[in-house]
C-alpha atoms as a PDB file:
ATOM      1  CA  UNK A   1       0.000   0.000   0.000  1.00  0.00           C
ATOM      2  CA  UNK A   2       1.341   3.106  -0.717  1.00  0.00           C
ATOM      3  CA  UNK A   3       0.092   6.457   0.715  1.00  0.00           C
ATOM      4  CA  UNK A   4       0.725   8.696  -2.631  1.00  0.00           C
ATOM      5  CA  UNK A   5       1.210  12.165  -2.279  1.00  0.00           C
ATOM      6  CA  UNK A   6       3.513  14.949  -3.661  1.00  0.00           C
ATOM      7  CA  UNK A   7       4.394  15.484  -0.305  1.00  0.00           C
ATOM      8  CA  UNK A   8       4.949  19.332   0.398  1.00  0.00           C
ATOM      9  CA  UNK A   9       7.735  19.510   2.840  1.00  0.00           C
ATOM     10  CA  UNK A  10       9.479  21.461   0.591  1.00  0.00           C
ATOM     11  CA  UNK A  11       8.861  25.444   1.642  1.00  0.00           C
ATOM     12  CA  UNK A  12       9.735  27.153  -1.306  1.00  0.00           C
ATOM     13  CA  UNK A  13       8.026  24.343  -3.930  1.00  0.00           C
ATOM     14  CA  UNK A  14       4.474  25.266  -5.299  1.00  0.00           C
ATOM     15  CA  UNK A  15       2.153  22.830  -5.334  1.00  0.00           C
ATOM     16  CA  UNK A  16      -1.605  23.432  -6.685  1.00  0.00           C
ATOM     17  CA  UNK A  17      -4.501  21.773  -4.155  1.00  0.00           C
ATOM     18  CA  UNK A  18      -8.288  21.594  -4.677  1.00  0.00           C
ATOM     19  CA  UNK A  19     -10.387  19.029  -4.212  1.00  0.00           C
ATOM     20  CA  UNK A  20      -8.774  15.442  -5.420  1.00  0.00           C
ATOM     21  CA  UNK A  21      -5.255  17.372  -6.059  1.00  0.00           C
ATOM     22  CA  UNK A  22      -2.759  14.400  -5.160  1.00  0.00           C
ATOM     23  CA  UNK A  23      -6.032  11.408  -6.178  1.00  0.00           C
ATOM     24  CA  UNK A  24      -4.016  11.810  -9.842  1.00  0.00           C
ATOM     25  CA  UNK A  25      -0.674  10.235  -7.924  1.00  0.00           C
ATOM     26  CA  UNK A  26      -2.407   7.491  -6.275  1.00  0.00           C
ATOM     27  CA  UNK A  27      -4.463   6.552  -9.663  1.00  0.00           C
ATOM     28  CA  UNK A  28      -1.559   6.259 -11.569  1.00  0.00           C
ATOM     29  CA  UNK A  29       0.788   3.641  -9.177  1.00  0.00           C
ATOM     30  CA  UNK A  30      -2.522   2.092  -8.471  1.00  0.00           C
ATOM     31  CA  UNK A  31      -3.001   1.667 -13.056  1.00  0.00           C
ATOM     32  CA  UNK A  32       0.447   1.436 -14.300  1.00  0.00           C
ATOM     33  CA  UNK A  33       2.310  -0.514 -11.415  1.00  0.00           C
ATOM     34  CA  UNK A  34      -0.562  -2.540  -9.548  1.00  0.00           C
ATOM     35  CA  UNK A  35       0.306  -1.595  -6.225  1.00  0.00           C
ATOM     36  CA  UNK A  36      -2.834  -0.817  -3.819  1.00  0.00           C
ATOM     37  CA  UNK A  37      -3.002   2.983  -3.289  1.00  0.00           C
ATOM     38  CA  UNK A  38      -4.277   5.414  -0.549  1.00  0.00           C
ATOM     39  CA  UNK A  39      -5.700   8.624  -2.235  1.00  0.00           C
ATOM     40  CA  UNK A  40      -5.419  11.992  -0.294  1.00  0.00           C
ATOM     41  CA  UNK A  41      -5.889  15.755  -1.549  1.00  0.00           C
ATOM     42  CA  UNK A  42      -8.870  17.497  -0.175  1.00  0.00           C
ATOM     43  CA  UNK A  43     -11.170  14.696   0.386  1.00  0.00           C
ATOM     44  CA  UNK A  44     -13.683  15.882   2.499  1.00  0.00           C
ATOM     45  CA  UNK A  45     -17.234  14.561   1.441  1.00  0.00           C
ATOM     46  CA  UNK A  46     -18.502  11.489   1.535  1.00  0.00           C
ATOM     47  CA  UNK A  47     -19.829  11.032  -2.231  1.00  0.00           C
ATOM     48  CA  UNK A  48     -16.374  12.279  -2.991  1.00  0.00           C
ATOM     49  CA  UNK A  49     -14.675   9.852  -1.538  1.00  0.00           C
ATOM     50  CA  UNK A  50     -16.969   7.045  -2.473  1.00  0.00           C
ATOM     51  CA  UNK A  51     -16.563   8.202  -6.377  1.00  0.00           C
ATOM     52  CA  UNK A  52     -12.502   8.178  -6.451  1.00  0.00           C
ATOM     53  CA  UNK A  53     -13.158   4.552  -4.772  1.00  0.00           C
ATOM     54  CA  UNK A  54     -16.222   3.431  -7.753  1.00  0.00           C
ATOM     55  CA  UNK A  55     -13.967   4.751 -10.375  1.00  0.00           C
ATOM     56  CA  UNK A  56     -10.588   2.645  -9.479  1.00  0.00           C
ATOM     57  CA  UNK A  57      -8.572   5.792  -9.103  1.00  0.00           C
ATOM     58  CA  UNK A  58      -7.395   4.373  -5.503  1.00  0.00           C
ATOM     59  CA  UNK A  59      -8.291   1.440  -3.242  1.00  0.00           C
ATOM     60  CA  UNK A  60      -7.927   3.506  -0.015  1.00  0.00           C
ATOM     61  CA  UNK A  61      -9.522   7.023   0.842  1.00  0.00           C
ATOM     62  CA  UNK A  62      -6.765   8.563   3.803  1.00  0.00           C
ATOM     63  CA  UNK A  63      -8.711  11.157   4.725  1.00  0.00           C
ATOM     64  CA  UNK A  64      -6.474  13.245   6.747  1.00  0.00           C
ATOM     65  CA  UNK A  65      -6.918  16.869   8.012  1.00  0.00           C
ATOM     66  CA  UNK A  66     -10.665  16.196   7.613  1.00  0.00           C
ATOM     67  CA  UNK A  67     -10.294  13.842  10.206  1.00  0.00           C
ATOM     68  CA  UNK A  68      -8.573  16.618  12.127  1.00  0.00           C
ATOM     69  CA  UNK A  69     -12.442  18.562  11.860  1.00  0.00           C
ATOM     70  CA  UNK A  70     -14.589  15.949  12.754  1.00  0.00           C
ATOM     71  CA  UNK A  71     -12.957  12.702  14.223  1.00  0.00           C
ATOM     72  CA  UNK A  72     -16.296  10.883  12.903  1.00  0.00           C
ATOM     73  CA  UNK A  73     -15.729  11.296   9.522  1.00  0.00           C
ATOM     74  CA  UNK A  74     -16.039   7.447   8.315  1.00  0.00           C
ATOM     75  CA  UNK A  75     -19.175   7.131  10.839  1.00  0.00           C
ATOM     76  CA  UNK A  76     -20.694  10.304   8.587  1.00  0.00           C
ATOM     77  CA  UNK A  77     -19.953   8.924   5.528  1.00  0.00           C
ATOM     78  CA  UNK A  78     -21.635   6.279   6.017  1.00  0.00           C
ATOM     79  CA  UNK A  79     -24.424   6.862   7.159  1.00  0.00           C
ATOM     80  CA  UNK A  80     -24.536   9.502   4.689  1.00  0.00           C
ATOM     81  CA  UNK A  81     -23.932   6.773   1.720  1.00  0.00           C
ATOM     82  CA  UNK A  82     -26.813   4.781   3.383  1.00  0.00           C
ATOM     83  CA  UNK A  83     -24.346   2.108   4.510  1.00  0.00           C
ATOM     84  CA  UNK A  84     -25.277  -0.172   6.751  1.00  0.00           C
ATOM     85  CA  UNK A  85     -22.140  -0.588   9.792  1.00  0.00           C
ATOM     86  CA  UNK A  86     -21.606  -1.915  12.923  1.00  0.00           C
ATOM     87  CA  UNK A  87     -20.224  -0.103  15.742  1.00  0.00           C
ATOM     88  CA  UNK A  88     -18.060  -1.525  18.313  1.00  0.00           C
ATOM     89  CA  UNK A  89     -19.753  -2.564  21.134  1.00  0.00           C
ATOM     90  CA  UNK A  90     -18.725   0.125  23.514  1.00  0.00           C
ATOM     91  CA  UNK A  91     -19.833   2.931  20.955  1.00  0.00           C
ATOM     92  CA  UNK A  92     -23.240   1.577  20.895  1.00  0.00           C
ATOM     93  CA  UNK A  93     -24.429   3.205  23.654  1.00  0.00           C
ATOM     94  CA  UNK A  94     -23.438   6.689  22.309  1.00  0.00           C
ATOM     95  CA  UNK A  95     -26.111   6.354  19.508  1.00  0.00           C
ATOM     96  CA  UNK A  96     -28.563   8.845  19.146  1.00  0.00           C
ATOM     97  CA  UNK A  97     -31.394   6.540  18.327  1.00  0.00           C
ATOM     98  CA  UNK A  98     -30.397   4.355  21.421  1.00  0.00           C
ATOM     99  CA  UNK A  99     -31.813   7.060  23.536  1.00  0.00           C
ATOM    100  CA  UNK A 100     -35.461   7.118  24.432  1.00  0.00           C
ATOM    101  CA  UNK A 101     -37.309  10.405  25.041  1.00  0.00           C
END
């Protein structure tokens, strides 16, 4: 697995960032040497993620400073994909819909 980004620890180097920025990196190892890959670059919705996934440009989403706003990103996803997951059984209790009113 390789993480694939341009890096930027480099101060004086300029390099361009929007959403998917580095995904181009990861989508080429991933095509032309067959290594998994682990896209990063701005990722920061869900449907975003899940499309650089559906369309083979990387087999990983690392999702980064988004994680660094909300530390339930993957648990947003997917419930905003409509996935069905499990949490650990010492999260369930934190559920919303575990609470009765």
């Amino acid at each position: 697995m390789i993480d694939a980004s341009s890096g930027g620890n480099v101060p004086d180097a300029f390099i361009p960032s929007g959403p998917n920025y580095q995904v181009p990196f990861a989508e080429k190892i991933r095509n032309e040497i067959g290594i998994y890959t682990g896209a990063v670059g701005v990722i920061v919705e869900a449907h975003q993620a899940e499309e650089i996934l559906e369309q083979g440009k990387a087999d990983l989403i690392f999702i980064a400073r988004e994680s660094l706003r909300d530390a339930y990103f993957p648990t947003h996803a997917a419930q905003i994909l409509d996935d069905e997951t499990e949490w650990p059984n010492q999260y369930v209790r934190a559920k919303r819909e575990t609470f009765k009113k």
